[in-house]
C-alpha atoms as a PDB file:
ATOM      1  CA  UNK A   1    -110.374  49.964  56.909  1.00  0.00           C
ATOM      2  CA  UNK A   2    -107.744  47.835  56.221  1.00  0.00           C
ATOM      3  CA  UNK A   3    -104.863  48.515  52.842  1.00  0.00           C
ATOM      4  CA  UNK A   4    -102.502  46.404  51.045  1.00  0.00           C
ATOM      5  CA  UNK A   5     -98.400  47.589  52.730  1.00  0.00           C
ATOM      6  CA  UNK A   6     -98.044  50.167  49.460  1.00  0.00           C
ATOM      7  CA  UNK A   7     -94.911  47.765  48.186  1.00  0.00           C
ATOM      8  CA  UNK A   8     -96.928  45.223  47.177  1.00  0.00           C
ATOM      9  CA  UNK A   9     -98.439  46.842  44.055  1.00  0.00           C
ATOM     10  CA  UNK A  10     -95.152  49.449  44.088  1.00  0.00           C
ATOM     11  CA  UNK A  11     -93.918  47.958  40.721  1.00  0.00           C
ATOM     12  CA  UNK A  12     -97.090  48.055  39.265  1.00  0.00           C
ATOM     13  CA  UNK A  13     -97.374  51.584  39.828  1.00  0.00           C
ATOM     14  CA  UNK A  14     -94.224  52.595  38.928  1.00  0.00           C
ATOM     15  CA  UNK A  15     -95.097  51.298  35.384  1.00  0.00           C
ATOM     16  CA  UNK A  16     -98.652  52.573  34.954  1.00  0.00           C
ATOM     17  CA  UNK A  17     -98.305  56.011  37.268  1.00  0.00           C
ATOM     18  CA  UNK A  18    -100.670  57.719  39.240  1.00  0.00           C
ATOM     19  CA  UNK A  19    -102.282  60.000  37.562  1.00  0.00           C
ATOM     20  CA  UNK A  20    -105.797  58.933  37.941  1.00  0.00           C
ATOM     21  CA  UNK A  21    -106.044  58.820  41.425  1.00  0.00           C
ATOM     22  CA  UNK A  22    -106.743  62.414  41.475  1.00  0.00           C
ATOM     23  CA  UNK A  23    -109.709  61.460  39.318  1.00  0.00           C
ATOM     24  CA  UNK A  24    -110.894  58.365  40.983  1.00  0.00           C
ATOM     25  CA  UNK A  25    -110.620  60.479  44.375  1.00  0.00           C
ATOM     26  CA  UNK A  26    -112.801  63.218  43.095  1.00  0.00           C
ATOM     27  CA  UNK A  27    -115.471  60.704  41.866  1.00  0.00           C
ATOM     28  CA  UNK A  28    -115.709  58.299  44.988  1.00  0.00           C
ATOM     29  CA  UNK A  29    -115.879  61.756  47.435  1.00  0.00           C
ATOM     30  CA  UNK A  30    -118.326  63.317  44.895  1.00  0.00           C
ATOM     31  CA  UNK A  31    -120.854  60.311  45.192  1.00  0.00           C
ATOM     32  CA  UNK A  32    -120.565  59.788  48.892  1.00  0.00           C
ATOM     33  CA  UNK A  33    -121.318  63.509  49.772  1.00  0.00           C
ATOM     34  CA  UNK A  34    -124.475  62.824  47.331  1.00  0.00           C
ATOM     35  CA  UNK A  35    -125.243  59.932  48.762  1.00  0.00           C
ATOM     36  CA  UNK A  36    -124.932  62.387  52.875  1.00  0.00           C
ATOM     37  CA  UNK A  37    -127.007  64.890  51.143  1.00  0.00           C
ATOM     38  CA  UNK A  38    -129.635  62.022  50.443  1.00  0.00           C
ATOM     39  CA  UNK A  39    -129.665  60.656  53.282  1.00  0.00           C
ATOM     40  CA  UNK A  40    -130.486  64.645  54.784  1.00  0.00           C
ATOM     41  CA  UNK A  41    -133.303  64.973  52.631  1.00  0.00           C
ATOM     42  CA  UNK A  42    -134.738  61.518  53.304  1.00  0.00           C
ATOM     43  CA  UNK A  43    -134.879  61.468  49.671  1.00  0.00           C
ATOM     44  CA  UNK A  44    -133.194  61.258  46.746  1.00  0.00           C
ATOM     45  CA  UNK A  45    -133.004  63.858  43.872  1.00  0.00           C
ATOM     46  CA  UNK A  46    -136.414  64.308  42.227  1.00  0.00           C
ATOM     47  CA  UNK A  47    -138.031  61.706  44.322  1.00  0.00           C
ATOM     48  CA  UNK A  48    -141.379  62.730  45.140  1.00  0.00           C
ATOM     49  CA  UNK A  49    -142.349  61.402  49.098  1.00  0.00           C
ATOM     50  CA  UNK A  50    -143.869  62.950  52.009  1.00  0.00           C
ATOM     51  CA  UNK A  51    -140.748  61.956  54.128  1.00  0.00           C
ATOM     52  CA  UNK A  52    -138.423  64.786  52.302  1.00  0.00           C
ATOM     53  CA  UNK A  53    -137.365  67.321  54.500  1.00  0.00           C
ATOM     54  CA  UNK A  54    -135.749  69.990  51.728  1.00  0.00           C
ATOM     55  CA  UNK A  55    -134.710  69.902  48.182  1.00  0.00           C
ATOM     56  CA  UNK A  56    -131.331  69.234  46.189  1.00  0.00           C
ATOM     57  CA  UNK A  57    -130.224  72.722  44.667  1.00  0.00           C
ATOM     58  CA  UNK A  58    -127.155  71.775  42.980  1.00  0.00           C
ATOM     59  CA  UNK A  59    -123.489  71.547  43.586  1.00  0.00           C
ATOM     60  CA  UNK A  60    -121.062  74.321  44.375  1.00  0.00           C
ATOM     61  CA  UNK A  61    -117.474  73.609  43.392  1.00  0.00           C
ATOM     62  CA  UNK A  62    -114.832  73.814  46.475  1.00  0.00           C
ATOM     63  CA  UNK A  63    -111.198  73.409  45.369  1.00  0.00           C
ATOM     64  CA  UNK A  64    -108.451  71.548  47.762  1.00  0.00           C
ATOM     65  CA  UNK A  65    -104.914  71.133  47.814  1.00  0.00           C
ATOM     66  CA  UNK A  66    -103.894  67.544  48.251  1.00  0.00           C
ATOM     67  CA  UNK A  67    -100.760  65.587  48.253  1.00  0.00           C
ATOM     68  CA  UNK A  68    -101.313  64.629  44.480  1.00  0.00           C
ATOM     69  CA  UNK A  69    -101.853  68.721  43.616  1.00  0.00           C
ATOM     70  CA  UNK A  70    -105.498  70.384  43.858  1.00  0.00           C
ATOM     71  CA  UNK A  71    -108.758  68.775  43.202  1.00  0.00           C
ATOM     72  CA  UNK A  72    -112.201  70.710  42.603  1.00  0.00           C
ATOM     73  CA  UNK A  73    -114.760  68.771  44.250  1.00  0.00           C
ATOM     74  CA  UNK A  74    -118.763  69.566  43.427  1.00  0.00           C
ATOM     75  CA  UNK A  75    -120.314  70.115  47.074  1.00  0.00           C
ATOM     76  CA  UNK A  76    -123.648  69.543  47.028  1.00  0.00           C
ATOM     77  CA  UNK A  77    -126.420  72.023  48.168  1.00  0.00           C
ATOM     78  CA  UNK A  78    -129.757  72.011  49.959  1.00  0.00           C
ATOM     79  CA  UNK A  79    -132.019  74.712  49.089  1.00  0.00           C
ATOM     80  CA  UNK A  80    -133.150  75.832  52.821  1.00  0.00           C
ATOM     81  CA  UNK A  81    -130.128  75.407  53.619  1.00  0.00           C
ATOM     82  CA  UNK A  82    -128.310  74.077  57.146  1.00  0.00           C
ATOM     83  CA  UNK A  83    -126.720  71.189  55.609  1.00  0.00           C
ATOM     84  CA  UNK A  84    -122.853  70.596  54.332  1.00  0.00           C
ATOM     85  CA  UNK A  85    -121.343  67.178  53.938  1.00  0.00           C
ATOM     86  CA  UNK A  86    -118.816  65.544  55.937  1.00  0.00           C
ATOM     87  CA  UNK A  87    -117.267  62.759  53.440  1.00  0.00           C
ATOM     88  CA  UNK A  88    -115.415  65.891  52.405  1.00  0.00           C
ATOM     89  CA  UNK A  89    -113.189  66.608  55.241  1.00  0.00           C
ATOM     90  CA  UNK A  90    -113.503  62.872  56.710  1.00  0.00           C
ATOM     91  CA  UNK A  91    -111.845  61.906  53.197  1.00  0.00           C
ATOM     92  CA  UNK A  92    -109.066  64.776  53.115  1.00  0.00           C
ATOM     93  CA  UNK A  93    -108.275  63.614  56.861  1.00  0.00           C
ATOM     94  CA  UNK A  94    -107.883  60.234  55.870  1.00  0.00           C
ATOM     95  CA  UNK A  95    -106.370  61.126  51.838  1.00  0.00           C
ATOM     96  CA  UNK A  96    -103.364  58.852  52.543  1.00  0.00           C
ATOM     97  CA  UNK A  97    -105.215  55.826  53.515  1.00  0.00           C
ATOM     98  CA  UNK A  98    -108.085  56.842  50.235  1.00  0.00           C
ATOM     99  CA  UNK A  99    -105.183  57.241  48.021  1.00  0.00           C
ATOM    100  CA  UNK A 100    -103.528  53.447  48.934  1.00  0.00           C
ATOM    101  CA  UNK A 101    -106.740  52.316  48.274  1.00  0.00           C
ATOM    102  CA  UNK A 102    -107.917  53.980  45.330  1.00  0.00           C
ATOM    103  CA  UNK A 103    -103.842  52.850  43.507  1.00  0.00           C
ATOM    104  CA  UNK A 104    -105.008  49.582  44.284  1.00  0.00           C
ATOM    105  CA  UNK A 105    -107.593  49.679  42.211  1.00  0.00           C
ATOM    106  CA  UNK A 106    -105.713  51.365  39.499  1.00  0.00           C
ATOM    107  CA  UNK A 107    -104.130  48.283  39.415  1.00  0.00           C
ATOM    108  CA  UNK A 108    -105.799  45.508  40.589  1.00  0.00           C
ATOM    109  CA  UNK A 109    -109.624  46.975  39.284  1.00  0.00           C
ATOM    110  CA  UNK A 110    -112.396  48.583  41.165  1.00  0.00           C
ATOM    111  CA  UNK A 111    -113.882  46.083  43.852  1.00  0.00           C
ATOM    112  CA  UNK A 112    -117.103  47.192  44.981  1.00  0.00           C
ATOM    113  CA  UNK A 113    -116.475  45.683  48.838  1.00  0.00           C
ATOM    114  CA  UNK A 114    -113.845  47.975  49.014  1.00  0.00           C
ATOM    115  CA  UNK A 115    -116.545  50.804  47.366  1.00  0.00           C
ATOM    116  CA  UNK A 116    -118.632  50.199  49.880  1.00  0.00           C
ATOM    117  CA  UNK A 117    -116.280  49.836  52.716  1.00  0.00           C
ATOM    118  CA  UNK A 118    -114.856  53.555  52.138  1.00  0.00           C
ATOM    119  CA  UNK A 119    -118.171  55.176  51.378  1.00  0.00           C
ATOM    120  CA  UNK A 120    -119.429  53.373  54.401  1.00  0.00           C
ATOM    121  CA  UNK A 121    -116.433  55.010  56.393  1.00  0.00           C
ATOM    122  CA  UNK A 122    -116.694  58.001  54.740  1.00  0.00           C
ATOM    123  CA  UNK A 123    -120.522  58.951  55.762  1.00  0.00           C
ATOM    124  CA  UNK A 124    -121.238  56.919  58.919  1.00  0.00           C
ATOM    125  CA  UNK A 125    -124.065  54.768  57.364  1.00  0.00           C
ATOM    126  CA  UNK A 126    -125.198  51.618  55.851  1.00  0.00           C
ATOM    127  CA  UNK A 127    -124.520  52.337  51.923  1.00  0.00           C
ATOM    128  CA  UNK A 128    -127.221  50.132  49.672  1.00  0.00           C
ATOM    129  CA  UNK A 129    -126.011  47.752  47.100  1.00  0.00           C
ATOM    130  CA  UNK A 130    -127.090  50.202  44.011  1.00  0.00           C
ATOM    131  CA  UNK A 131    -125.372  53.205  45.785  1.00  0.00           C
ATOM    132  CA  UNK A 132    -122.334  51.091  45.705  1.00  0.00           C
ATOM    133  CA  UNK A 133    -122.595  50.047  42.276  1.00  0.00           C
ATOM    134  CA  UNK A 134    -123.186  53.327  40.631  1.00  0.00           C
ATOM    135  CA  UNK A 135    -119.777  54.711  42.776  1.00  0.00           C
ATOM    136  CA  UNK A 136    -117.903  51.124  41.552  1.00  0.00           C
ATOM    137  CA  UNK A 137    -119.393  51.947  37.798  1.00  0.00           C
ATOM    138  CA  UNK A 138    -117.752  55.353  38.006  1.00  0.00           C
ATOM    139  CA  UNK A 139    -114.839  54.553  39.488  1.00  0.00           C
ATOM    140  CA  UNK A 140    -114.437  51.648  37.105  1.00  0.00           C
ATOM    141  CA  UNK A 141    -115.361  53.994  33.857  1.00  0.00           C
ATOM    142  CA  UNK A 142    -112.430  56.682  34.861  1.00  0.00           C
ATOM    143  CA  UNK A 143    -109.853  53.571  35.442  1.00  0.00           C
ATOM    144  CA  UNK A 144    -110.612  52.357  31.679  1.00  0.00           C
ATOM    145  CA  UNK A 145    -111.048  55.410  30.261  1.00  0.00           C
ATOM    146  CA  UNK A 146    -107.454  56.745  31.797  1.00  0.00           C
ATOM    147  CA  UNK A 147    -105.867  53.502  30.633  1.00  0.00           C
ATOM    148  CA  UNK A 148    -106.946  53.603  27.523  1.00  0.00           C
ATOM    149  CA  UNK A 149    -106.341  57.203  26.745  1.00  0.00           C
ATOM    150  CA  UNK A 150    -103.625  58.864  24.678  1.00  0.00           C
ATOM    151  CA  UNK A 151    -102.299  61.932  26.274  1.00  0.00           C
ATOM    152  CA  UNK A 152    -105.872  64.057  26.471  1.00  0.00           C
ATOM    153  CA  UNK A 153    -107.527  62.302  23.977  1.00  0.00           C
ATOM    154  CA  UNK A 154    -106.589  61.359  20.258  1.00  0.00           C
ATOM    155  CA  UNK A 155    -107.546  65.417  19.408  1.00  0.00           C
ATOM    156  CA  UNK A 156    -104.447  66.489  18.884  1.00  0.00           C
ATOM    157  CA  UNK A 157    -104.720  69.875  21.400  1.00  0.00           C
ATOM    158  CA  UNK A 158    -102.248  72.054  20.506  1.00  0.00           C
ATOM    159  CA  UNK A 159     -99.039  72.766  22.264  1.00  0.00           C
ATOM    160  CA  UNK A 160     -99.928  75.863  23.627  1.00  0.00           C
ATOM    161  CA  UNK A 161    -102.952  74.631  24.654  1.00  0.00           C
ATOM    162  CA  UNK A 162    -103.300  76.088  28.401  1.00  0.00           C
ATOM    163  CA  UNK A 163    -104.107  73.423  31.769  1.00  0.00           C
ATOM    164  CA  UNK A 164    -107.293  74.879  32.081  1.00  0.00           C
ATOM    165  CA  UNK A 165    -109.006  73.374  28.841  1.00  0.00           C
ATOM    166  CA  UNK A 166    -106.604  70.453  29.092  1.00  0.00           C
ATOM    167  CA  UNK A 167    -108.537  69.879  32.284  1.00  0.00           C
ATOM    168  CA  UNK A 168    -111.858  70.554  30.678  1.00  0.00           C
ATOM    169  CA  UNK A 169    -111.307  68.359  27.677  1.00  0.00           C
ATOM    170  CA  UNK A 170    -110.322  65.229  30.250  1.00  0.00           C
ATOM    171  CA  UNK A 171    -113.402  66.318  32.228  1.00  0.00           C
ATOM    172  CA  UNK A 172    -115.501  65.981  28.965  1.00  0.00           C
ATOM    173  CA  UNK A 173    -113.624  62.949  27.578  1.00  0.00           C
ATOM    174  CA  UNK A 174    -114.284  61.151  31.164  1.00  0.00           C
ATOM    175  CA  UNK A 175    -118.425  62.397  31.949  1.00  0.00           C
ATOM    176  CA  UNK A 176    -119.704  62.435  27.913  1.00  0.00           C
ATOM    177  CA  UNK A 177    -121.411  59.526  28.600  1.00  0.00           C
ATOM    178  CA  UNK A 178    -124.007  61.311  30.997  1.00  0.00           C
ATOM    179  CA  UNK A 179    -126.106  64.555  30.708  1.00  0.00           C
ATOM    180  CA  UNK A 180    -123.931  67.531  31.434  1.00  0.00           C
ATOM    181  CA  UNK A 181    -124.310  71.308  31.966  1.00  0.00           C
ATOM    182  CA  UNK A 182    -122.674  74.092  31.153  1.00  0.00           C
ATOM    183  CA  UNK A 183    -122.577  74.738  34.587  1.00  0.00           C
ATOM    184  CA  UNK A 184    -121.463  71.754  35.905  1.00  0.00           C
ATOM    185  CA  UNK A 185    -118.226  71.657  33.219  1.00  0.00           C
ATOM    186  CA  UNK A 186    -117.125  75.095  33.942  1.00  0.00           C
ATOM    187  CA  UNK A 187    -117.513  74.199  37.954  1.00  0.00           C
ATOM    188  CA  UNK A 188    -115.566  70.922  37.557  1.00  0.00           C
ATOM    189  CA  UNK A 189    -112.070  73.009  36.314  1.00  0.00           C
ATOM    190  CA  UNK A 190    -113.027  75.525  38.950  1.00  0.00           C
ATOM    191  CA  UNK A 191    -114.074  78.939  36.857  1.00  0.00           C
ATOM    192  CA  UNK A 192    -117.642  80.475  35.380  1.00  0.00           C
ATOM    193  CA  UNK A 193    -119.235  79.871  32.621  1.00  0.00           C
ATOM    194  CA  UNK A 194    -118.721  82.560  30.412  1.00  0.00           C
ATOM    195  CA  UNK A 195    -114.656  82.301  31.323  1.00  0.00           C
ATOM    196  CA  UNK A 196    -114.509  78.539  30.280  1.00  0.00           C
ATOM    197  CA  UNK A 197    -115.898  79.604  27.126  1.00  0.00           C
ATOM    198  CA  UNK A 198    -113.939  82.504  25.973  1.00  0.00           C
ATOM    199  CA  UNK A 199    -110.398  80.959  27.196  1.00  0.00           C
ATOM    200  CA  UNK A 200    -111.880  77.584  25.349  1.00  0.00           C
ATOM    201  CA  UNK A 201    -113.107  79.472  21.937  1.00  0.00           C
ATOM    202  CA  UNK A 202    -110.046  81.357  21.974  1.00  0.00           C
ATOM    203  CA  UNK A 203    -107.510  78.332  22.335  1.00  0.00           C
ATOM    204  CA  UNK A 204    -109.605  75.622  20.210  1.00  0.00           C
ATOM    205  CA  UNK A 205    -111.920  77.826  18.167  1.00  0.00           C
ATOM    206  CA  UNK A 206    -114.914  76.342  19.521  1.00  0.00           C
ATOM    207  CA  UNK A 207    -117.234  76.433  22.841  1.00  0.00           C
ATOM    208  CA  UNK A 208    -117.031  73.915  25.001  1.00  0.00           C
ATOM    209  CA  UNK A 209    -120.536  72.284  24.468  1.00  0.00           C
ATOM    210  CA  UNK A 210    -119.979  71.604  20.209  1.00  0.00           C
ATOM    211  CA  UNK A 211    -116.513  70.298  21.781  1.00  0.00           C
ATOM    212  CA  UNK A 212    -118.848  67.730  23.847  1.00  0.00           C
ATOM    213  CA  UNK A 213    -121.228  67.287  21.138  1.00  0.00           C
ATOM    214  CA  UNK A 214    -118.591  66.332  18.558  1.00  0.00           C
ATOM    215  CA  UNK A 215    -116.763  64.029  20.651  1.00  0.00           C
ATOM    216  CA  UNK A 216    -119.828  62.172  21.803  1.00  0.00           C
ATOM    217  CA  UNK A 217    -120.588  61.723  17.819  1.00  0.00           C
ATOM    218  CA  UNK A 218    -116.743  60.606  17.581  1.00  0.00           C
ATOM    219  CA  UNK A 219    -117.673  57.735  19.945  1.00  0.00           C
ATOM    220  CA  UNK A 220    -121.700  57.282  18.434  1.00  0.00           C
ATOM    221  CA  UNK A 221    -119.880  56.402  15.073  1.00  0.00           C
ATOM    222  CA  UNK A 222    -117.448  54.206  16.618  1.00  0.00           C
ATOM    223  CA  UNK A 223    -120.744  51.670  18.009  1.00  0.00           C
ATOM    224  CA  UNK A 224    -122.226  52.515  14.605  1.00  0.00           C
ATOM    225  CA  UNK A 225    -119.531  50.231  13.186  1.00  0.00           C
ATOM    226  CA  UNK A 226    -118.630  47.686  15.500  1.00  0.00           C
ATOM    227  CA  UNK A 227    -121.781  47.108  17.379  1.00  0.00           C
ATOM    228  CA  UNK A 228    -125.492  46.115  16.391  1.00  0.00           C
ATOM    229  CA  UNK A 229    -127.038  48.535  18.989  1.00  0.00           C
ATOM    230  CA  UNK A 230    -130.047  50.365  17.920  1.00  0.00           C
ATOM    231  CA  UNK A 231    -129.793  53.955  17.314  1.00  0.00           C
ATOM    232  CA  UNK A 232    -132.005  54.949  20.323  1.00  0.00           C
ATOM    233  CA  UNK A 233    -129.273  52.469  22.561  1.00  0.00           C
ATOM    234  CA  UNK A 234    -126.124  54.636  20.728  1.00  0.00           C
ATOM    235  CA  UNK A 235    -127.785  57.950  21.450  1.00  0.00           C
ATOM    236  CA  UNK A 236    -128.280  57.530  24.919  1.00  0.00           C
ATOM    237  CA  UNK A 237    -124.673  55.753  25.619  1.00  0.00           C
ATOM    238  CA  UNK A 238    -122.818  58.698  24.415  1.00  0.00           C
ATOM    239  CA  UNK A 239    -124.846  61.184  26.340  1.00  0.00           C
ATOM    240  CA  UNK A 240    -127.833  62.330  24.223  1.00  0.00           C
ATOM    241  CA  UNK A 241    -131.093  62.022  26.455  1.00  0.00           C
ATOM    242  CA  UNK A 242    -132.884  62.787  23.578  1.00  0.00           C
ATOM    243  CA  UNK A 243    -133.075  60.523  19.906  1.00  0.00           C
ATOM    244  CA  UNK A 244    -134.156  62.982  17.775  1.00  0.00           C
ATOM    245  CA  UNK A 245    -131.829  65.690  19.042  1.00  0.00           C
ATOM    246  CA  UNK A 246    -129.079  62.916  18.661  1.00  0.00           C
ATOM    247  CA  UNK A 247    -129.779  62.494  14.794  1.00  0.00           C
ATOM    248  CA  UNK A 248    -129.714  65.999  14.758  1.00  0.00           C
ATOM    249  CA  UNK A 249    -126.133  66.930  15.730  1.00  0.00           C
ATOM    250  CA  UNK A 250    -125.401  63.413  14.069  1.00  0.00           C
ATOM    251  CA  UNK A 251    -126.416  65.101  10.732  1.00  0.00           C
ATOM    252  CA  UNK A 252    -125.200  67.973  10.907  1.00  0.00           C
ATOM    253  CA  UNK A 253    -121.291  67.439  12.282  1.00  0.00           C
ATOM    254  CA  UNK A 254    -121.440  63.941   9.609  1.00  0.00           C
ATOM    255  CA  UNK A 255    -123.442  65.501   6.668  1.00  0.00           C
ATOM    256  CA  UNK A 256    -125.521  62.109   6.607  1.00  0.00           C
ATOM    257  CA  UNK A 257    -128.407  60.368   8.964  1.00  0.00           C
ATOM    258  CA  UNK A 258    -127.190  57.703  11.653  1.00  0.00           C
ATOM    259  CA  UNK A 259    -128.656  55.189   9.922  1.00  0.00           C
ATOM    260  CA  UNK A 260    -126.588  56.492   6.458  1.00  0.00           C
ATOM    261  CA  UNK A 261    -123.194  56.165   8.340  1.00  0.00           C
ATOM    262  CA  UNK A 262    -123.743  52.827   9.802  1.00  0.00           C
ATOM    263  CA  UNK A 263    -124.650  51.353   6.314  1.00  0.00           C
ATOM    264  CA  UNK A 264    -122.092  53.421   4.165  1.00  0.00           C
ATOM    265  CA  UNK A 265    -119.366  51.918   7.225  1.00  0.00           C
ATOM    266  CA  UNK A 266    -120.236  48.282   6.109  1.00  0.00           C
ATOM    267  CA  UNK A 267    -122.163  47.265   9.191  1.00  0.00           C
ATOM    268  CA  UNK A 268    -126.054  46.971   7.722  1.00  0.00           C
ATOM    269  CA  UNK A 269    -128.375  45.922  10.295  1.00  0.00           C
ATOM    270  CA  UNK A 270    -131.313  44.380   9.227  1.00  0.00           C
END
């Protein structure tokens, strides 16, 4: 694998920082240990063929010190056992040469031939073209999302507000857009459950998961007014795998149907 000398883009960097590399690091390992525990089963998750060999059974969060400070990856797990990826320590082995690349594309953008050339490296195989393009997409979603950002979202935390839930608010802002667990957003800042919650309820006076639910509303209202996207289209981009439950939580954090904001906002779709 080849890099750009690390002066090239130097100025660049200096301006914009580093601070999503962490991210972007945690994502791209993430997917390619997936992708190895895939490639074990002969199958991917929830694929039904007589060629499996096992079954997915989750993710188990490992936490790492790097260069750039620690990052909690999600390692994922095979039910019977006798498998354990190796993207994991191939990537912390080679973190100086990951994190070269993955600055350039804070800069420069996410280029899925170099995607595909490090999760190639990474797991020892032949990656295919929608592997690659689901890795670029999330890669390319944390980049915008990080530029974009005010400091932890425009929420207003509180000063006292502790790293922990800082953490699990950028993990939030970052993965709405998908179905999440409990689980999985307690795992990705590296504590249980019931933990997350209490330290979260106690700093912000709410759980985590109304947290997620009212911020994926913040961003349904937002294509309520400036797109023509059907309701079913909104629900699903902000995370809600389910319509009706969508105009549920719509109604009841608003006080009025989906339909009733996007009309009352100006934008009538006929």
């Amino acid at each position: 694998m080849t890099h750009q000398n690390d002066c090239t883009f130097a100025p660049e960097l200096a301006e914009k920082g580093l601070e999503a590399v962490p991210e972007l690091l945690r994502v791209l390992i993430n997917n390619v240990m997936q992708v190895e525990r895939s490639k074990y089963l002969q199958a991917e998750e929830y694929e039904r063929t007589e060629d499996r060999k096992g079954h997915a059974n989750g993710f188990k969060p490992k936490t790492v010190k790097t260069r750039m400070g620690e990052i909690t990856f999600a390692v994922p797990q095979v039910r019977e056992g006798g498998f354990y990826p190796s993207a994991l320590e191939k990537g912390l082995r080679s973190e100086r040469a990951l994190v070269t690349t993955l600055a350039e594309m804070y800069v420069q953008g996410v280029s899925t031939r170099k995607v595909k050339a490090i999760t190639e490296q990474l797991c020892g195989i032949e990656i295919s073209a929608m592997l690659v393009s689901r890795a670029a997409a999330q890669l390319d979603e944390v980049l915008q999302q990080w530029r974009e950002r005010p400091l932890f979202g425009s929420d207003n935390l509180p000063p006292q507000t502790s790293a922990l839930v800082k953490r699990a608010v950028a993990y939030l802002h970052q993965n709405y857009t998908r179905p999440l667990t409990r689980w999985e957003i307690a795992a990705a800042v590296g504590v249980s459950e019931d933990y997350l919650t209490r330290v979260f309820n106690r700093e912000l006076e709410i759980s985590p998961w109304d947290y997620l639910n009212r911020y994926r509303i913040l961003q349904a209202k937002a294509l309520l007014r400036s797109t023509s996207r059907s309701i079913t289209e909104i629900a699903h981009q902000v995370g809600f795998k389910d319509q009706a439950y969508f105009s549920r939580v719509f109604s009841r954090i608003t006080g009025m149907t989906a339909v009733e904001y996007r009309n009352k906002s100006g934008n009538r779709q006929v």
